[in-house]
N, C-alpha and C. Protein backbone atom coordinates (compact mmCIF):
# COMPACT_ATOMS: atom_id res chain seq x y z
N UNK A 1 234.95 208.05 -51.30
CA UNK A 1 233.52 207.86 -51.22
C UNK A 1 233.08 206.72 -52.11
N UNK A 2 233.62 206.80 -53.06
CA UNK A 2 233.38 205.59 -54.39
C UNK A 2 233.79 204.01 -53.57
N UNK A 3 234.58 203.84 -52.52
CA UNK A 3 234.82 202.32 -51.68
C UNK A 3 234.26 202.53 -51.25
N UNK A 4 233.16 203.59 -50.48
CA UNK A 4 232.00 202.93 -49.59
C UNK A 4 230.73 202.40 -50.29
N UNK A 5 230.62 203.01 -51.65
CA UNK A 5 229.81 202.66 -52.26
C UNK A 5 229.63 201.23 -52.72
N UNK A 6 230.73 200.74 -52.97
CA UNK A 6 231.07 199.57 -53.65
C UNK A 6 231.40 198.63 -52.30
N UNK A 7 231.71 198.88 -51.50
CA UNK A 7 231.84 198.32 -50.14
C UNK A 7 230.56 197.45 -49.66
N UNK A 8 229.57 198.45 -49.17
CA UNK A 8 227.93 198.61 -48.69
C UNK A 8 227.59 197.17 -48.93
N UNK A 9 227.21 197.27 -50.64
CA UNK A 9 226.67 196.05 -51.51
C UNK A 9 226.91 194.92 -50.77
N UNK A 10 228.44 195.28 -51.30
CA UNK A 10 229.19 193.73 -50.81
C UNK A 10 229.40 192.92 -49.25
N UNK A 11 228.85 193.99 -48.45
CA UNK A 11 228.67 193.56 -46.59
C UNK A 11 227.58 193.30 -46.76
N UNK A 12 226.36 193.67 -47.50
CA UNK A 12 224.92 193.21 -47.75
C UNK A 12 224.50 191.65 -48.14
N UNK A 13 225.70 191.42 -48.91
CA UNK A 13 225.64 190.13 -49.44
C UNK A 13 226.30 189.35 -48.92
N UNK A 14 227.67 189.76 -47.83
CA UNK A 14 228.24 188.49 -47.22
C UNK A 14 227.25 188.34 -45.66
N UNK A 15 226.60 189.37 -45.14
CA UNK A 15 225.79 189.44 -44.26
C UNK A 15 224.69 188.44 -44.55
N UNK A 16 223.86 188.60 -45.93
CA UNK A 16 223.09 187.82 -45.96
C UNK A 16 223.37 186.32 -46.61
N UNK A 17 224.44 185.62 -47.05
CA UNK A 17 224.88 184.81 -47.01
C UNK A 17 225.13 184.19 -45.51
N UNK A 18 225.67 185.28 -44.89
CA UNK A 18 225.67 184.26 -43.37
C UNK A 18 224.99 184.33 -42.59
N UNK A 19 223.90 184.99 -42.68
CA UNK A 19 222.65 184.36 -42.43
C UNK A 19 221.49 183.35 -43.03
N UNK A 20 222.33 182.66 -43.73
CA UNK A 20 221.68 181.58 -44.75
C UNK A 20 222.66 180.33 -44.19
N UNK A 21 223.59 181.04 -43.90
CA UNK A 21 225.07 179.42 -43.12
C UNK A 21 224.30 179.33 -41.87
N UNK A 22 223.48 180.45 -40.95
CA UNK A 22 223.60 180.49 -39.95
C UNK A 22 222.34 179.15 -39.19
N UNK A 23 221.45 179.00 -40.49
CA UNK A 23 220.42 177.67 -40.23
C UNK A 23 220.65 176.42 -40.32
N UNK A 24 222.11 176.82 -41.06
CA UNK A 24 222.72 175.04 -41.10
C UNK A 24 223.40 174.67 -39.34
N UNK A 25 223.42 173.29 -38.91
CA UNK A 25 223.68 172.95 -38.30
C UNK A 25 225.29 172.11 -38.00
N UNK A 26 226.10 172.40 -37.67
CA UNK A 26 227.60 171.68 -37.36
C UNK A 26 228.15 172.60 -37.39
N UNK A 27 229.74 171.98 -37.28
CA UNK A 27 231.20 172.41 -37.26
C UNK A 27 231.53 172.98 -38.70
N UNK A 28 230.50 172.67 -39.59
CA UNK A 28 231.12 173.61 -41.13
C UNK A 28 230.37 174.55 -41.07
N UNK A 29 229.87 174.85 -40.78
CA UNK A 29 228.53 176.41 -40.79
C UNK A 29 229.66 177.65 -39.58
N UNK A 30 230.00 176.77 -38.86
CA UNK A 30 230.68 177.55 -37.53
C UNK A 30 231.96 178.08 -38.76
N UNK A 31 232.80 177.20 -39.42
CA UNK A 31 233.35 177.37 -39.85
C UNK A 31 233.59 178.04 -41.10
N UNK A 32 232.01 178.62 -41.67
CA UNK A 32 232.23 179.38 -42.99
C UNK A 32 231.40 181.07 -41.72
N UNK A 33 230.96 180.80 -40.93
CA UNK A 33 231.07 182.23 -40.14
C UNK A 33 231.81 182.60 -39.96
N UNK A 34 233.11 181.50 -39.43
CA UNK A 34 234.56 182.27 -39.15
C UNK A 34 235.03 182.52 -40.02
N UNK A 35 235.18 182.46 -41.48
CA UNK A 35 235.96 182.54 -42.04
C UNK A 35 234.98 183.68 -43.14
N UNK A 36 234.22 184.59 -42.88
CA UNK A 36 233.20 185.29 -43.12
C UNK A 36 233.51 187.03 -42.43
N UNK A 37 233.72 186.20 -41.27
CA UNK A 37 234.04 187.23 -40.26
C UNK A 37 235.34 187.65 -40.63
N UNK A 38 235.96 186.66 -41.06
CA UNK A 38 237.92 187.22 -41.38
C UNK A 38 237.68 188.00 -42.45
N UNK A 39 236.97 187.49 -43.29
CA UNK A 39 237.38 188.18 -44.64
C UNK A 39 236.44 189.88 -44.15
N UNK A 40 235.23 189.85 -43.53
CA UNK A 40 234.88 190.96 -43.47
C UNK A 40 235.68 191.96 -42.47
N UNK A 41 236.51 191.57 -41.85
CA UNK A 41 237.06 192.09 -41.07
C UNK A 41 238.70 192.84 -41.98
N UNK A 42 238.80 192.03 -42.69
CA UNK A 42 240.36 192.52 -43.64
C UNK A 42 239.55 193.24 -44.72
N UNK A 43 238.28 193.13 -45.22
CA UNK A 43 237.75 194.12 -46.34
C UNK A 43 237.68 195.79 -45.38
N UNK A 44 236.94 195.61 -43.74
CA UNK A 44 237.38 197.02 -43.62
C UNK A 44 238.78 197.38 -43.14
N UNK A 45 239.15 196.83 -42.59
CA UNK A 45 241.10 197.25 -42.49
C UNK A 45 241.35 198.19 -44.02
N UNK A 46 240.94 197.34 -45.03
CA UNK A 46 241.77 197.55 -46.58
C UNK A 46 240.51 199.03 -46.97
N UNK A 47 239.68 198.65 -46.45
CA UNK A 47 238.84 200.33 -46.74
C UNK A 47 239.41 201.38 -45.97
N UNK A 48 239.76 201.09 -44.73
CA UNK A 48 240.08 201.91 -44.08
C UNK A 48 241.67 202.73 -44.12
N UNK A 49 242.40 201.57 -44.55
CA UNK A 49 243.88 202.75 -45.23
C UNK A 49 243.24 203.27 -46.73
N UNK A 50 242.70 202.54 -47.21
CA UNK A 50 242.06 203.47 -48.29
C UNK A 50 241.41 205.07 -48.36
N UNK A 51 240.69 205.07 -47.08
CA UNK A 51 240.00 206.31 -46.86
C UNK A 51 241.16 206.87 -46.02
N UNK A 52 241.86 206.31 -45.20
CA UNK A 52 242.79 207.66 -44.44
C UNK A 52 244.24 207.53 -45.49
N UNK A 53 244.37 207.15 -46.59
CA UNK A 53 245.16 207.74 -47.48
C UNK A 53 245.76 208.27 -48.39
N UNK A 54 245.03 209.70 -48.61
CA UNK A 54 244.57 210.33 -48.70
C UNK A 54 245.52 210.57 -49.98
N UNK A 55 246.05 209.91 -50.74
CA UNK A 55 247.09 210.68 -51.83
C UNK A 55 246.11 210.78 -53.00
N UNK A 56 245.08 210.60 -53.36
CA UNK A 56 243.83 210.60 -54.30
C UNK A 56 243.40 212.43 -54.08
N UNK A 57 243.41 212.56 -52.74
CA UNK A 57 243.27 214.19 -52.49
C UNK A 57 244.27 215.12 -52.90
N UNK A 58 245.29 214.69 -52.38
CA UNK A 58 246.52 215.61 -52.81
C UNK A 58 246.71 215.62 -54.02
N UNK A 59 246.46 214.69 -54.97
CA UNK A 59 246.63 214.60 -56.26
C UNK A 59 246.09 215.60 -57.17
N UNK A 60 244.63 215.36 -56.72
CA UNK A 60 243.36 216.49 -57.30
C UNK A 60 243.98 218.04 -56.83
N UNK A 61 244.42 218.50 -56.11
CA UNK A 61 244.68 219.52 -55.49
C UNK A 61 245.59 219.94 -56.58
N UNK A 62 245.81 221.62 -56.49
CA UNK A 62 246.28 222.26 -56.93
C UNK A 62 247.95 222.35 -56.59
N UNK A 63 248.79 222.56 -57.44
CA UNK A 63 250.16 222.84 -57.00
C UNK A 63 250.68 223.59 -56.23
N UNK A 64 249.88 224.65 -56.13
CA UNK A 64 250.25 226.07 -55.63
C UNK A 64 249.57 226.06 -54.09
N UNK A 65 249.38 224.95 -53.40
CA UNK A 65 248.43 225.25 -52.69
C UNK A 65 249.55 225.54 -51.45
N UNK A 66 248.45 226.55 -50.27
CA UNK A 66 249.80 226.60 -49.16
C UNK A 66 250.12 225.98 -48.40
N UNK A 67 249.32 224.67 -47.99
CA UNK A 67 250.28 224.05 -47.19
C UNK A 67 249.71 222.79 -47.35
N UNK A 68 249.77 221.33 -47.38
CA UNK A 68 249.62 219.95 -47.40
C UNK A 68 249.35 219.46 -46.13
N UNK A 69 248.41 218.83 -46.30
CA UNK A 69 247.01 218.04 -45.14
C UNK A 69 247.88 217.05 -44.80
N UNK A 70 247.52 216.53 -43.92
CA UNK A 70 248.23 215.35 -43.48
C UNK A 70 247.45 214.00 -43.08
N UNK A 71 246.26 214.82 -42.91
CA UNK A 71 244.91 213.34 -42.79
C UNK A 71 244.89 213.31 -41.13
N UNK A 72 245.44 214.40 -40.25
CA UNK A 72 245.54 214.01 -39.06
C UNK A 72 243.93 214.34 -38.43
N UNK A 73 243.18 215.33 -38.73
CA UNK A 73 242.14 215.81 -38.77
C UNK A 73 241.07 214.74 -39.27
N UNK A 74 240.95 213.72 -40.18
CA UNK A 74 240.24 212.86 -40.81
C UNK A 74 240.21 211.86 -39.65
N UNK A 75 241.48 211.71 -39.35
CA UNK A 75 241.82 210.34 -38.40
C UNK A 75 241.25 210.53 -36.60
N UNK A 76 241.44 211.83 -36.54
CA UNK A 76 240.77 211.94 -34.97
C UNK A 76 239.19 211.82 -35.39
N UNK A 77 238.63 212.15 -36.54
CA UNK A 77 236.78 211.95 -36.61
C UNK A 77 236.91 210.13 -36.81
N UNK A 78 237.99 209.90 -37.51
CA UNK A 78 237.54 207.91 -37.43
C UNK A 78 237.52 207.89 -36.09
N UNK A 79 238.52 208.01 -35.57
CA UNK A 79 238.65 207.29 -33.99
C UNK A 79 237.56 207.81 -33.23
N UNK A 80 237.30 209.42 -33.52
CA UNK A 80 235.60 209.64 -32.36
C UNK A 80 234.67 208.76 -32.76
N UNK A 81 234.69 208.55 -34.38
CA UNK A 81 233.05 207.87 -34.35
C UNK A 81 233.33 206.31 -33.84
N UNK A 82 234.57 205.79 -34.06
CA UNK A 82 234.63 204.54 -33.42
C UNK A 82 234.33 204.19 -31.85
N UNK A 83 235.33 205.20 -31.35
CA UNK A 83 235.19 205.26 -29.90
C UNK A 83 233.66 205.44 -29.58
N UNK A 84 232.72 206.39 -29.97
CA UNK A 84 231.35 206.46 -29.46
C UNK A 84 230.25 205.28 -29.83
N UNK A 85 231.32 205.08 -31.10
CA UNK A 85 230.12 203.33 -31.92
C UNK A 85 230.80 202.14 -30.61
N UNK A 86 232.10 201.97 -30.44
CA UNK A 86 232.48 201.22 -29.44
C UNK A 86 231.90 201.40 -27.80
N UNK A 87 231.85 202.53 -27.89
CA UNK A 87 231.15 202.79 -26.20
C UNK A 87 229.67 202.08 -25.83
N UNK A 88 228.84 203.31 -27.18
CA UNK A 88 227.62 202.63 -27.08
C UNK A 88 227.05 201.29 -27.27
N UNK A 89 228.08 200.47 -27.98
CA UNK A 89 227.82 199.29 -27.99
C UNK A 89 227.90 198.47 -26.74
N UNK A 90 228.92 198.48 -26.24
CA UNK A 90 229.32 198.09 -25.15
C UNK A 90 228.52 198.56 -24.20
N UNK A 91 227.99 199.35 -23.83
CA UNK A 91 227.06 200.65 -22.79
C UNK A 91 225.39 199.56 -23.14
N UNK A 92 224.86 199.32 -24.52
CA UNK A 92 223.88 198.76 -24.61
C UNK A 92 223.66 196.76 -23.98
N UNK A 93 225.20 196.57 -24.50
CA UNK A 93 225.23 195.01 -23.77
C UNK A 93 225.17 194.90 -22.42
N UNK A 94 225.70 196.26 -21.77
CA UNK A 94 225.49 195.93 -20.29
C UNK A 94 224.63 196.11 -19.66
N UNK A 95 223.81 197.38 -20.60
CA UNK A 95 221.92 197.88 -20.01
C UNK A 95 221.27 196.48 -19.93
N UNK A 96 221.30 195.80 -21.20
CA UNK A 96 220.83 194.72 -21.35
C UNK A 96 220.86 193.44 -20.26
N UNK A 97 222.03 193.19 -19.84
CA UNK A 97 222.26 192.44 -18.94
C UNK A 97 221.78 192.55 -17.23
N UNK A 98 222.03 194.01 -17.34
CA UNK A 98 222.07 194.57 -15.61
C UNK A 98 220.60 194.65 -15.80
N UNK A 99 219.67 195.27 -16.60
CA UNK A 99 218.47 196.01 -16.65
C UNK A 99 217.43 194.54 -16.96
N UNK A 100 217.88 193.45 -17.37
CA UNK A 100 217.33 192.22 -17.44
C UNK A 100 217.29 191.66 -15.62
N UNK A 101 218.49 192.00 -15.32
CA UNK A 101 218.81 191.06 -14.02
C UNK A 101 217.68 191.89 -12.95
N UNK A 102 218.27 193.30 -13.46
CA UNK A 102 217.13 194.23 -12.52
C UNK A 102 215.70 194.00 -11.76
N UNK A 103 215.26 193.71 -13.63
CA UNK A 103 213.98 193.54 -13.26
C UNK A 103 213.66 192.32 -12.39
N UNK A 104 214.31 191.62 -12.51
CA UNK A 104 214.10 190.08 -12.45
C UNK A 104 214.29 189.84 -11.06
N UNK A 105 215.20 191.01 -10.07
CA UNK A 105 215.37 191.17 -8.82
C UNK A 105 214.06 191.99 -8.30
N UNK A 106 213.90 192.45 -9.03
CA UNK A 106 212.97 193.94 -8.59
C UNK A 106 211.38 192.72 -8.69
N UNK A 107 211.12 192.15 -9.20
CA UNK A 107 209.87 191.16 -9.28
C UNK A 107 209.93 190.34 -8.00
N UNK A 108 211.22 189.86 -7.19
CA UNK A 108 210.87 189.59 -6.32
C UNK A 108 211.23 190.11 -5.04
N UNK A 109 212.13 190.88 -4.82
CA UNK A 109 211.92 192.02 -3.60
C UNK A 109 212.17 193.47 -4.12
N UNK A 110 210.78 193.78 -4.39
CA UNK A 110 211.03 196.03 -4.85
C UNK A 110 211.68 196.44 -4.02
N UNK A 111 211.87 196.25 -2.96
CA UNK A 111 212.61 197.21 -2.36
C UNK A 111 214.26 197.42 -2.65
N UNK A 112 214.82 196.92 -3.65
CA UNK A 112 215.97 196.62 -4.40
C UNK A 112 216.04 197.67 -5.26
N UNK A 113 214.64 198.59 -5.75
CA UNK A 113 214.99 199.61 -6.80
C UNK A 113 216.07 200.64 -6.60
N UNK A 114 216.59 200.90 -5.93
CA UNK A 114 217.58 202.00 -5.64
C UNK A 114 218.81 201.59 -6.12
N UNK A 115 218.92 200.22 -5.69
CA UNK A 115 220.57 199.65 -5.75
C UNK A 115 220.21 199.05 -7.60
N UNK A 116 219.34 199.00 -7.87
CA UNK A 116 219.22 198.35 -9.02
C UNK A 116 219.29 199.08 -10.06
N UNK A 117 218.78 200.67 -9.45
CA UNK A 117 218.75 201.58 -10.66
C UNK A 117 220.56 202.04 -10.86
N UNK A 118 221.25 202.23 -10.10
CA UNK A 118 222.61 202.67 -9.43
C UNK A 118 223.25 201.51 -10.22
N UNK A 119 223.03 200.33 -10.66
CA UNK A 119 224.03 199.38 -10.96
C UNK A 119 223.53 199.42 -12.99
N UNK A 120 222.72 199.88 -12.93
CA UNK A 120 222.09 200.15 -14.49
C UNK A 120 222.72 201.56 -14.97
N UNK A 121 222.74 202.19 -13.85
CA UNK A 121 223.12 203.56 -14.38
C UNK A 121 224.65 203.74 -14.78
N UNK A 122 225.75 202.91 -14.14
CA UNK A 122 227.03 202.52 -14.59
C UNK A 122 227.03 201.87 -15.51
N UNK A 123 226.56 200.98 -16.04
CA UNK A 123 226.49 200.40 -17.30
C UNK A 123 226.40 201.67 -18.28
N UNK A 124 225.66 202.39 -18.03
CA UNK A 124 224.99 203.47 -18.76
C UNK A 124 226.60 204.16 -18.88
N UNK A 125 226.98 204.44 -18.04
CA UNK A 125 228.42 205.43 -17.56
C UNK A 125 229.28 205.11 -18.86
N UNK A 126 229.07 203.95 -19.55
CA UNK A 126 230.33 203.35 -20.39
C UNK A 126 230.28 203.99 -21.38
N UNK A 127 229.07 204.39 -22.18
CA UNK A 127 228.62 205.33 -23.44
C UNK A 127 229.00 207.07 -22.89
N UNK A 128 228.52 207.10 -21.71
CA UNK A 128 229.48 208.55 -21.94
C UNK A 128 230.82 208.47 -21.68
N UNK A 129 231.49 207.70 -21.18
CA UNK A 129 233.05 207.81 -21.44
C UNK A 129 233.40 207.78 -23.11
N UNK A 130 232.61 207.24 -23.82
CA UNK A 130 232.70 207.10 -25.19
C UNK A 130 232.61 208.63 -25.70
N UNK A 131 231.63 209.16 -25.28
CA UNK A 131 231.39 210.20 -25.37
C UNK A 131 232.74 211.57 -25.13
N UNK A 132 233.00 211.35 -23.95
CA UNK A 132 234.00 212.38 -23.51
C UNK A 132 235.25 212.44 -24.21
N UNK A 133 235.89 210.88 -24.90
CA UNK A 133 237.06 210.94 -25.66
C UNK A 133 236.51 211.17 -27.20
N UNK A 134 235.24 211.02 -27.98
CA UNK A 134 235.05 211.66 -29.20
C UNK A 134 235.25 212.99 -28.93
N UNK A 135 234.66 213.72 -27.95
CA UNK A 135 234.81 215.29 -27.88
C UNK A 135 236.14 215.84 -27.88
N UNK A 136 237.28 215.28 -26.97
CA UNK A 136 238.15 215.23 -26.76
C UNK A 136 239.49 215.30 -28.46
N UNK A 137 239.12 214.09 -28.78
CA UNK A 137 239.49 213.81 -30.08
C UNK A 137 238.76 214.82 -31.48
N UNK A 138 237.83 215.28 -31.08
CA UNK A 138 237.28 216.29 -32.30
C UNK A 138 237.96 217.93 -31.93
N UNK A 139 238.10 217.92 -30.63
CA UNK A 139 238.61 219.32 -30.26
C UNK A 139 240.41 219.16 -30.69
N UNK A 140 240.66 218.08 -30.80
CA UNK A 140 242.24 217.93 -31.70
C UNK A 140 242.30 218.02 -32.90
N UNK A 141 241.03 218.02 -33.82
CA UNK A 141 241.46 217.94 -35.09
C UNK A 141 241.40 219.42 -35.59
């Protein structure tokens, strides 16, 4: 819990740093995003074996205890909340796209609402597949 704390701050500040690169103009601004994005991308990798490894727990724990965790239970709740943060993300870029185009069909022949709502509503479909493998994955742990 103490690396998320100390984590937070520090995505606060490379976030708002690159949104301060992001008004500059060229090939070096592109290039301190990318290299923004790497480092924020290896800070959560390095949080993330941090939190699923778990020898900080076992440590605290008692000797006598009856049987030793394995973190397999911790690791199916990362992967649900990922999978449902990954779904819905993905599920919102495509509302966005289809439900933009929608309208934009639907303004010039309505009679398109049926097929328009039907091609929005699969987009939609992508967040509950997200859905069905968190459940899936929580009923394993």
């Amino acid at each position: 819990m103490i690396a998320w704390l100390i984590a937070l701050p520090l995505v606060a500040v490379v976030a708002a740093g690159l949104r301060r690169l992001t008004v500059r103009r060229g090939r070096t601004a592109l290039r301190w995003v990318l290299a923004a994005n790497a480092l924020l991308f290896a800070a959560a990798l390095a949080l993330l074996v941090v939190a699923l490894d778990g020898r900080s727990a076992q440590a605290a724990a008692p000797v006598a205890a009856a049987a030793p965790t394995t973190g397999s239970g911790s690791a199916a709740l990362i992967g649900a909340a990922i999978s449902v943060a990954g779904a819905s993300l993905g599920a919102a870029i495509a509302v966005a796209y289809t439900g933009a185009a929608a309208v934009a069909a639907l303004s010039e022949r309505p009679e398109l609402f049926g097929r328009a709502m039907v091609i929005v509503g699969l987009a939609e479909g992508i967040a509950i597949y997200g859905l069905v493998i968190a459940i899936i994955l929580i009923g394993k742990a």
